[in-house]
Protein backbone atom coordinates (compact mmCIF):
# COMPACT_ATOMS: atom_id res chain seq x y z
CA UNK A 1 64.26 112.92 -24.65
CA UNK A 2 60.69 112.06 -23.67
CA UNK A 3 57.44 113.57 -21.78
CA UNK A 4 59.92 113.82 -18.99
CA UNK A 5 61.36 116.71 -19.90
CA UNK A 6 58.90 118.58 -19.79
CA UNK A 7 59.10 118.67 -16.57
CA UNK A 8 55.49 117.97 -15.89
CA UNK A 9 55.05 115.09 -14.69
CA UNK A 10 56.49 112.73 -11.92
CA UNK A 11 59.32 111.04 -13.27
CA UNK A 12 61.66 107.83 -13.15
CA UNK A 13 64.36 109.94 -12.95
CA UNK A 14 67.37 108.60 -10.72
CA UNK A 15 66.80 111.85 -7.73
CA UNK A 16 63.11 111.49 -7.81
CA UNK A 17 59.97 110.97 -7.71
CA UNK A 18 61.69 110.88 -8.48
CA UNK A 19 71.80 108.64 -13.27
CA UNK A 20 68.66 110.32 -14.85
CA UNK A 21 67.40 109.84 -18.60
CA UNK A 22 66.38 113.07 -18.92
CA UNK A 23 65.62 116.30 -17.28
CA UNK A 24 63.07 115.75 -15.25
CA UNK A 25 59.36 116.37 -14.07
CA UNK A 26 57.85 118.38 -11.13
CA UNK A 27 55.69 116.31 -8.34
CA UNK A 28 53.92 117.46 -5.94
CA UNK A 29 51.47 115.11 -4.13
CA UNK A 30 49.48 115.75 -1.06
CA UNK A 31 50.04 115.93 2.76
CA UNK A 32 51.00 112.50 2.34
CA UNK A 33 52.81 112.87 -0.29
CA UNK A 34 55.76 114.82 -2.12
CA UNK A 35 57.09 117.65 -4.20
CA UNK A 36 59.98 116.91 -6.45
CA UNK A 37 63.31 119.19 -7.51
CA UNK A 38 62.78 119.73 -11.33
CA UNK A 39 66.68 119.28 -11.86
CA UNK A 40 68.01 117.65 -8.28
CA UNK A 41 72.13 117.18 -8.00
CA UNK A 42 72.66 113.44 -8.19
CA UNK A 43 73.58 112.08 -4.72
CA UNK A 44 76.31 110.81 -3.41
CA UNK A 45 75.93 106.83 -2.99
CA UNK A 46 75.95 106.27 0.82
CA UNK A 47 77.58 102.93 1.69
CA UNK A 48 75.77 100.10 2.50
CA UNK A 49 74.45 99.51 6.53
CA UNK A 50 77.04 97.51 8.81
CA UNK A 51 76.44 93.63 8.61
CA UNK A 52 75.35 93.76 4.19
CA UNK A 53 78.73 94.35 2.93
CA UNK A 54 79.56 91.18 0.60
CA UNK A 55 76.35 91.79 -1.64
CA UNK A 56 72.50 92.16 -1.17
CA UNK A 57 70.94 89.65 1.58
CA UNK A 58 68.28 87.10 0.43
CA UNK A 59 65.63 89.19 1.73
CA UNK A 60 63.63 85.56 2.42
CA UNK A 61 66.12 84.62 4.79
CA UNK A 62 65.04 87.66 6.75
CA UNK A 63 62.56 89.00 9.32
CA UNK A 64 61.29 92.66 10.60
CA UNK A 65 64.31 93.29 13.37
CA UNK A 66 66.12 93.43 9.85
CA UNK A 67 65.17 97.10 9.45
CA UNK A 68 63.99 99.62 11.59
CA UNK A 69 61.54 102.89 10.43
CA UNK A 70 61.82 105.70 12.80
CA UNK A 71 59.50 108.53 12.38
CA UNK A 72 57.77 109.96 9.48
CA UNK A 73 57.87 109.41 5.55
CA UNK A 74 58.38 113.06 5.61
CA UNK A 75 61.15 113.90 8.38
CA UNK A 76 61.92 110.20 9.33
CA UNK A 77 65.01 107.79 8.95
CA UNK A 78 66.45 104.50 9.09
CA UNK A 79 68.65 102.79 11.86
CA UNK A 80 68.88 99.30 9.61
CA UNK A 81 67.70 98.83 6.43
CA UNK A 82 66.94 95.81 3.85
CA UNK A 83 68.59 96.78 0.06
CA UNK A 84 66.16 95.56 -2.83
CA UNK A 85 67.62 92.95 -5.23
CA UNK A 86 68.98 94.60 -7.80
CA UNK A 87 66.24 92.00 -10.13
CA UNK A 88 64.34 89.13 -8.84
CA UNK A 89 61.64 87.05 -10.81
CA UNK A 90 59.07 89.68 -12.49
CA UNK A 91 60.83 92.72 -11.34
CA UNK A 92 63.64 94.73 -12.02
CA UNK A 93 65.16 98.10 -10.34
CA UNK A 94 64.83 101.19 -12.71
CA UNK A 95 68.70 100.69 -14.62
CA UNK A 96 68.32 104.52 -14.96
CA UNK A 97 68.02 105.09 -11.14
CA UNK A 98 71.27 105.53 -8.41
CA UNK A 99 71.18 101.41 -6.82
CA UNK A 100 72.01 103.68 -3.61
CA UNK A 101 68.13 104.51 -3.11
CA UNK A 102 66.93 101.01 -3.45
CA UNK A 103 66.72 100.86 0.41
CA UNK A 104 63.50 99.96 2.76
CA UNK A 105 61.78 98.16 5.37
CA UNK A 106 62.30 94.37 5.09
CA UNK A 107 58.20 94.35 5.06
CA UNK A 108 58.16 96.83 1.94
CA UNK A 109 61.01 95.18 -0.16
CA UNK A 110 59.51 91.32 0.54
CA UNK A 111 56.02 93.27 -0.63
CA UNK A 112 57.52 94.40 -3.80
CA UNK A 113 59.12 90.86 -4.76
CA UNK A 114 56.33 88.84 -3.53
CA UNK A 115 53.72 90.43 -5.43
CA UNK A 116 55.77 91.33 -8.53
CA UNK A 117 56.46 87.15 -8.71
CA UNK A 118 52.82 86.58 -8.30
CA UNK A 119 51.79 89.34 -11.27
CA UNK A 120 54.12 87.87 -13.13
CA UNK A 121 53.02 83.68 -12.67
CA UNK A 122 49.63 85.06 -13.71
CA UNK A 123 50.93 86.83 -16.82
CA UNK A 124 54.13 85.97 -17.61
CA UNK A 125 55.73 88.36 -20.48
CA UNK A 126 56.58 91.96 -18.77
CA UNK A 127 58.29 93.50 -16.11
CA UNK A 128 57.91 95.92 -13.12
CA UNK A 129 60.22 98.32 -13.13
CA UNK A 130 60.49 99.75 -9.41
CA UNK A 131 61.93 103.41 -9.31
CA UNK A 132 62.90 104.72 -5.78
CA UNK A 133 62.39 103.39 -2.05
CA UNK A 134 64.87 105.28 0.14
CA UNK A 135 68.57 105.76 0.94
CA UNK A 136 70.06 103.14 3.08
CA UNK A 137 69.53 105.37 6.25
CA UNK A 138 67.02 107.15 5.35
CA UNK A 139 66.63 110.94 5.83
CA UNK A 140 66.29 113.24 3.23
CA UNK A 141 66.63 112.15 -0.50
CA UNK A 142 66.85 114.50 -3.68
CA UNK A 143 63.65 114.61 -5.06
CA UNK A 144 61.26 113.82 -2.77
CA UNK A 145 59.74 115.33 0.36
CA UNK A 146 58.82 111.73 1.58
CA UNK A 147 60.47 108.69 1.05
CA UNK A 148 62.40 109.05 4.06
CA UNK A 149 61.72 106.21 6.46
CA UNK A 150 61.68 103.13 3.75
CA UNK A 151 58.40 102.57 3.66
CA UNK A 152 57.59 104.20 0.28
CA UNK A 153 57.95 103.21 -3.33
CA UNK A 154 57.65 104.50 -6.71
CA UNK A 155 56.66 101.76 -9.18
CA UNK A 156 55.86 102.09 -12.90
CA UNK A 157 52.66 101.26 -14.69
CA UNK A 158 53.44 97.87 -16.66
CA UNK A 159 53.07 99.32 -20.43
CA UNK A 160 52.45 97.72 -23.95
CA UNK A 161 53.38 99.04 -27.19
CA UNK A 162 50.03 99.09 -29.69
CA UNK A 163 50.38 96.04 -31.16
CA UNK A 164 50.30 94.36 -27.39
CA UNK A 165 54.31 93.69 -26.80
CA UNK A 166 55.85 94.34 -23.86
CA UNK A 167 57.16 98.15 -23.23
CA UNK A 168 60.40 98.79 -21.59
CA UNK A 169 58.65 100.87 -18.85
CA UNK A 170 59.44 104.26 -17.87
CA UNK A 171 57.72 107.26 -16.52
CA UNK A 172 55.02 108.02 -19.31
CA UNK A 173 51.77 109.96 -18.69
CA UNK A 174 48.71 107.83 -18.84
CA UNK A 175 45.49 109.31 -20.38
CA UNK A 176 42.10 108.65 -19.92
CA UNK A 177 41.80 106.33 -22.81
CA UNK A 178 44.48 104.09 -21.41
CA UNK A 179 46.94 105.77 -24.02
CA UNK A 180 50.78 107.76 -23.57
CA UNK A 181 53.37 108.96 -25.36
CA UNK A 182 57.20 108.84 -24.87
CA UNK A 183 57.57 112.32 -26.66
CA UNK A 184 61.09 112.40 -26.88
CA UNK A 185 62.51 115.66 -28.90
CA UNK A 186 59.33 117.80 -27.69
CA UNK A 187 60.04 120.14 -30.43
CA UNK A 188 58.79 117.26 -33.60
CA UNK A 189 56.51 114.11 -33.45
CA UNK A 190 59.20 112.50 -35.93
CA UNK A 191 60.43 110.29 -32.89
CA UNK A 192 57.12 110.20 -30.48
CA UNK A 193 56.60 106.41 -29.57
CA UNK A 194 52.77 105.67 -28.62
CA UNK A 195 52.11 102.98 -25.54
CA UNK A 196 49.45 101.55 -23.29
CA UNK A 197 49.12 100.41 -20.04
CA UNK A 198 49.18 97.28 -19.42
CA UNK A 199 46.01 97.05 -16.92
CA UNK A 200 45.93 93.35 -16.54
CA UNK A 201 49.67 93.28 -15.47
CA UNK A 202 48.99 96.30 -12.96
CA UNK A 203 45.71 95.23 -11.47
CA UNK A 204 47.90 91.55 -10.39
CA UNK A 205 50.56 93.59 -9.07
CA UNK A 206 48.34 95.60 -7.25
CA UNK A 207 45.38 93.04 -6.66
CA UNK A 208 48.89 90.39 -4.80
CA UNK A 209 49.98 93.60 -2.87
CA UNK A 210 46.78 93.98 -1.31
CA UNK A 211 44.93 90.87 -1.11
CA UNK A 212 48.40 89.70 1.09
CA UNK A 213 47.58 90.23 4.51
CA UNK A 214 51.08 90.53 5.37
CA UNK A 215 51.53 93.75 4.01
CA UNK A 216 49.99 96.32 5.73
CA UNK A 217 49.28 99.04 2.58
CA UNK A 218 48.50 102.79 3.79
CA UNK A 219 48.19 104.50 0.58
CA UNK A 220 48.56 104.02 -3.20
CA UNK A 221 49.03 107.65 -5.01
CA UNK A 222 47.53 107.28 -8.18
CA UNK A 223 45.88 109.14 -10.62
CA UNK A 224 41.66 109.00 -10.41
CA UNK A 225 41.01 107.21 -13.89
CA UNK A 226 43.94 104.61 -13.98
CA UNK A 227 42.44 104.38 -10.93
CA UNK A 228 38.97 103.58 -12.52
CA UNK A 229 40.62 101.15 -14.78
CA UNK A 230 42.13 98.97 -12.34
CA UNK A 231 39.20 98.59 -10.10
CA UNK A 232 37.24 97.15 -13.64
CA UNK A 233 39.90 95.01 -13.97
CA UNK A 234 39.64 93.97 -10.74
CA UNK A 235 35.95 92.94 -10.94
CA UNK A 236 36.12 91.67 -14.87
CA UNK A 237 38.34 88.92 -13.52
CA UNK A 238 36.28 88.27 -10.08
CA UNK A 239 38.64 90.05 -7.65
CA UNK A 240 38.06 88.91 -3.49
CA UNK A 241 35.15 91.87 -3.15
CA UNK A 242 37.24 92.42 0.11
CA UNK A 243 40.69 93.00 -2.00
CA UNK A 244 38.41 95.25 -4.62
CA UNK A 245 37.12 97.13 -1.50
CA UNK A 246 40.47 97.91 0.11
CA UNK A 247 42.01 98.56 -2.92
CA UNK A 248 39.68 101.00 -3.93
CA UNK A 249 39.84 102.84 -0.30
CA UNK A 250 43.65 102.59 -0.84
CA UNK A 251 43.89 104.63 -4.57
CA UNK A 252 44.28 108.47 -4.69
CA UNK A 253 44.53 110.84 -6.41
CA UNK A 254 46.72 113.59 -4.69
CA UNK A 255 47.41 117.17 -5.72
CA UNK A 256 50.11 115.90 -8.59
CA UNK A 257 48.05 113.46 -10.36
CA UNK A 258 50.59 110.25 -10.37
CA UNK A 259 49.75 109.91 -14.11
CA UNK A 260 53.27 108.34 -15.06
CA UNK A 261 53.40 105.96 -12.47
CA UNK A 262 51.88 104.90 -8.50
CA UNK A 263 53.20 105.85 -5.11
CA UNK A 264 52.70 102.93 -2.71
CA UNK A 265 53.39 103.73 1.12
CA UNK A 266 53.17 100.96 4.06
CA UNK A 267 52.03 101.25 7.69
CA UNK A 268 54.60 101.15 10.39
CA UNK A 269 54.97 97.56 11.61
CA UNK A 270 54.33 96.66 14.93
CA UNK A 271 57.68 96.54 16.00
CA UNK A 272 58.80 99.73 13.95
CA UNK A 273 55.83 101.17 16.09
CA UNK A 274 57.72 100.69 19.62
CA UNK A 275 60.51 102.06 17.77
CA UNK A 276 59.07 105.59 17.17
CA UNK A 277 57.66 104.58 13.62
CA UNK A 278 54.82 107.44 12.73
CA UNK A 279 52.67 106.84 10.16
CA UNK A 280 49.76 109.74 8.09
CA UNK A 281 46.05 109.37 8.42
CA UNK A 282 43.89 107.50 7.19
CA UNK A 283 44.35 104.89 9.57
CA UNK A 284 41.58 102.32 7.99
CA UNK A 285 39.13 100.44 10.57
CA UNK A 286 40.85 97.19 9.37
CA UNK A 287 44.19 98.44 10.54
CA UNK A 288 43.16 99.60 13.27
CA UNK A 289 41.94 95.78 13.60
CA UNK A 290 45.52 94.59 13.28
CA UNK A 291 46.87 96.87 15.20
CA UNK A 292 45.19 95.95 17.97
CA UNK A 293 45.28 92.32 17.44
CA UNK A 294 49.22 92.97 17.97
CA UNK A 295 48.89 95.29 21.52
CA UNK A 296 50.04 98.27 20.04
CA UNK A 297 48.32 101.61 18.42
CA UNK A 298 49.42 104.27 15.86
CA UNK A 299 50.91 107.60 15.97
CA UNK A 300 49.98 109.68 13.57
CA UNK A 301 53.05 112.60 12.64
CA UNK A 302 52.45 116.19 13.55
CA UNK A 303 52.81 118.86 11.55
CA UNK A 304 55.85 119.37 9.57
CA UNK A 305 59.02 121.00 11.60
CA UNK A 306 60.38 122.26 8.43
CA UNK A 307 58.45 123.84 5.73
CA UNK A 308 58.53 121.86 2.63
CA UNK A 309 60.30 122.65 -0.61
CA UNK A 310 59.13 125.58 -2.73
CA UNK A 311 57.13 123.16 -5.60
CA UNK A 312 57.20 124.97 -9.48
CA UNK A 313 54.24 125.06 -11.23
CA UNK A 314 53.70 123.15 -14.06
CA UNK A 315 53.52 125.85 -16.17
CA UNK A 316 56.47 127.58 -15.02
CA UNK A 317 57.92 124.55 -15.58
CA UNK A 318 56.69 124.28 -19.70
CA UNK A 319 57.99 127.93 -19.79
CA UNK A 320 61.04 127.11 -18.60
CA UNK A 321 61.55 124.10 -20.96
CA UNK A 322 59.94 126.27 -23.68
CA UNK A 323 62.61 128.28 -23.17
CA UNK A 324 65.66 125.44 -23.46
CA UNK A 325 64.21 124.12 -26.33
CA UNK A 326 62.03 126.18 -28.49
CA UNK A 327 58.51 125.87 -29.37
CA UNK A 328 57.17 122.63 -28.62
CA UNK A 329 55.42 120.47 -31.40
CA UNK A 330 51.82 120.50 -31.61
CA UNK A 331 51.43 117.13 -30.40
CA UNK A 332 52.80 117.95 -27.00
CA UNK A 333 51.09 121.28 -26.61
CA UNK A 334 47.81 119.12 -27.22
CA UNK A 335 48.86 116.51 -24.90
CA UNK A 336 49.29 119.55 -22.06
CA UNK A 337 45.80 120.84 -22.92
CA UNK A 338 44.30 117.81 -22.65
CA UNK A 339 46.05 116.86 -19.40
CA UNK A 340 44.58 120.10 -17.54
CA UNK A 341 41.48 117.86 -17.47
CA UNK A 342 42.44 115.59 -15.01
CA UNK A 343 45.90 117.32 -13.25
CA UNK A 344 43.82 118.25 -10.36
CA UNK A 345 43.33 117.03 -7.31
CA UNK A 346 39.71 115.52 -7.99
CA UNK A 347 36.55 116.55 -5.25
CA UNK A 348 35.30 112.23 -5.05
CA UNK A 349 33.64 112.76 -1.67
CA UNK A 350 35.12 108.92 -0.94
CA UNK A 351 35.67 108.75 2.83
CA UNK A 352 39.17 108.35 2.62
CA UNK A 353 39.77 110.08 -0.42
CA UNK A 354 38.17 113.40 -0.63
């Protein structure tokens, strides 16, 4: 079993966050964000909306009155919904995940195959390995306090093993040196398997999500020095200053660092707008550009009509797996020290990130 067990971190587990590969982490992100179940039941697969049975649509044939996002990513839901291939060309669903949360906005899943074909023409070699969206109507979802109205998604870094291969990726906490381990008993380092990220890989996934106009990004949960690292990537290879710009507004760090992997949310559309679509500050001025451009404004959700889950603490959580498994190996105990560092929420004084 790896890092995940430890239940830490936010994991690509298959009810969270986050069929799982291992007990899994704790996340809990900010107002915009979510708390995860340590050990969610696994949910029931819902069946697929009326007019998809026969197999997944080509979402290219397809247009925004595919899907429709009603309310929140917190209390909101789906009254049609677009399924993401199970693969497509630089991209693959996490194998370890239920296929029944796969579901989203037609805008969100063409996002995640456009720019996941475009990161991987400019570096062919490795895939992205998409973990969660939402059900295929929506609504609540073990694991995750958002992720309700298909307009989220949990995507893993791109990783490398030392030598510069490709890395099956999975949900593996990213230090400050660009550095993780898959710890996988946590009780020896006999089996511990050392990988990077793969920045180049993540900045063109990112840099083709953003620089798109079409996609309307709201919010990229991420933690603050993968964060640094992209950005640098992003300039080292002459990045649109605009795309840098945005992108850098977009990345944050919330309360749960996002260490393991990034949390991407999009803007209502338009049309999801005049459908009671509600979206969470910050509602950027170039947005607010679009949005006008279009006729219509956004709605930003209230407070929450249902208090959120009770989140463990992440050292409850080590107790608790202390507890399962014994003492854990040096090597992981140094790993948790060292990750106190950066596990909280970060003062930047950014405008949109404070």
């Amino acid at each position: 079993m790896s890092c995940l067990m430890l239940g830490l971190v936010a994991c690509d587990r298959a009810p969270a966050a986050e069929a799982p590969e291992a007990p899994a982490p704790v996340v809990a992100e900010s107002p915009q964000s979510e708390p995860t179940d340590p050990d969610p039941p696994e949910p029931e697969p819902l069946p697929e909306p009326a007019g998809m049975s026969g197999g997944d649509p080509d979402p290219s044939t397809l247009d925004g009155s595919a899907s429709a996002s009603v309310g929140s990513p917190t209390q909101g839901h789906l009254t049609s919904s677009v399924p993401l291939p199970i693969s497509g060309p630089g991209y693959v669903f996490n194998p370890r995940k239920d296929p029944s949360r796969r579901y989203g906005t037609w805008e969100l899943v063409r996002a995640i195959i456009d720019a996941s074909a475009a990161a991987q023409e400019a570096h062919p070699g490795n895939t992205l390995v998409v973990g969660d969206l939402s059900l295929a109507a929506g609504g609540d979802i073990n694991g995750h306090a958002s992720h309700r109205a298909g307009r989220d998604v949990d995507v893993m870094f791109y990783l490398q093993n030392p030598d510069g291969t490709p890395f099956d990726a999975k949900a593996i906490p990213i230090e400050p040196d660009g550095t993780g381990v898959d710890y996988k008993d946590l009780t020896t380092a006999d089996d511990d398997v050392h990988v990077r990220i793969d920045v180049p890989r993540t900045w063109a996934f990112i840099g083709a999500l953003v620089g798109d106009d079409r996609n309307h990004v709201g919010r990229i949960f991420v933690v603050e020095h993968v964060r640094t690292m992209l950005l640098e990537e992003g300039a080292r290879v002459g990045a649109d200053e605009a795309v840098l710009e945005r992108v850098g507004h977009l990345m944050c760090q919330p309360k749960f660092p996002h260490d393991d992997h990034m949390h991407i949310r999009l803007f209502c559309s338009p049309d999801d707008i005049a459908a009671g679509c509600l979206d969470t500050a910050p509602i950027f001025p170039w947005h607010k550009k679009f949005l006008k451009s279009a006729g219509v404004s956004a709605t930003l959700a209230g407070a929450r009509s249902t208090p959120r889950p009770k989140l463990t603490s992440t050292k409850d959580a080590a107790q608790k797996k202390r507890d399962e498994v014994g003492a854990f190996d040096p090597a992981v105990d140094g790993f948790l020290q060292r990750r106190k560092a950066w596990a909280r929420k970060p003062k930047t004084g950014r405008k949109y990130c404070r």
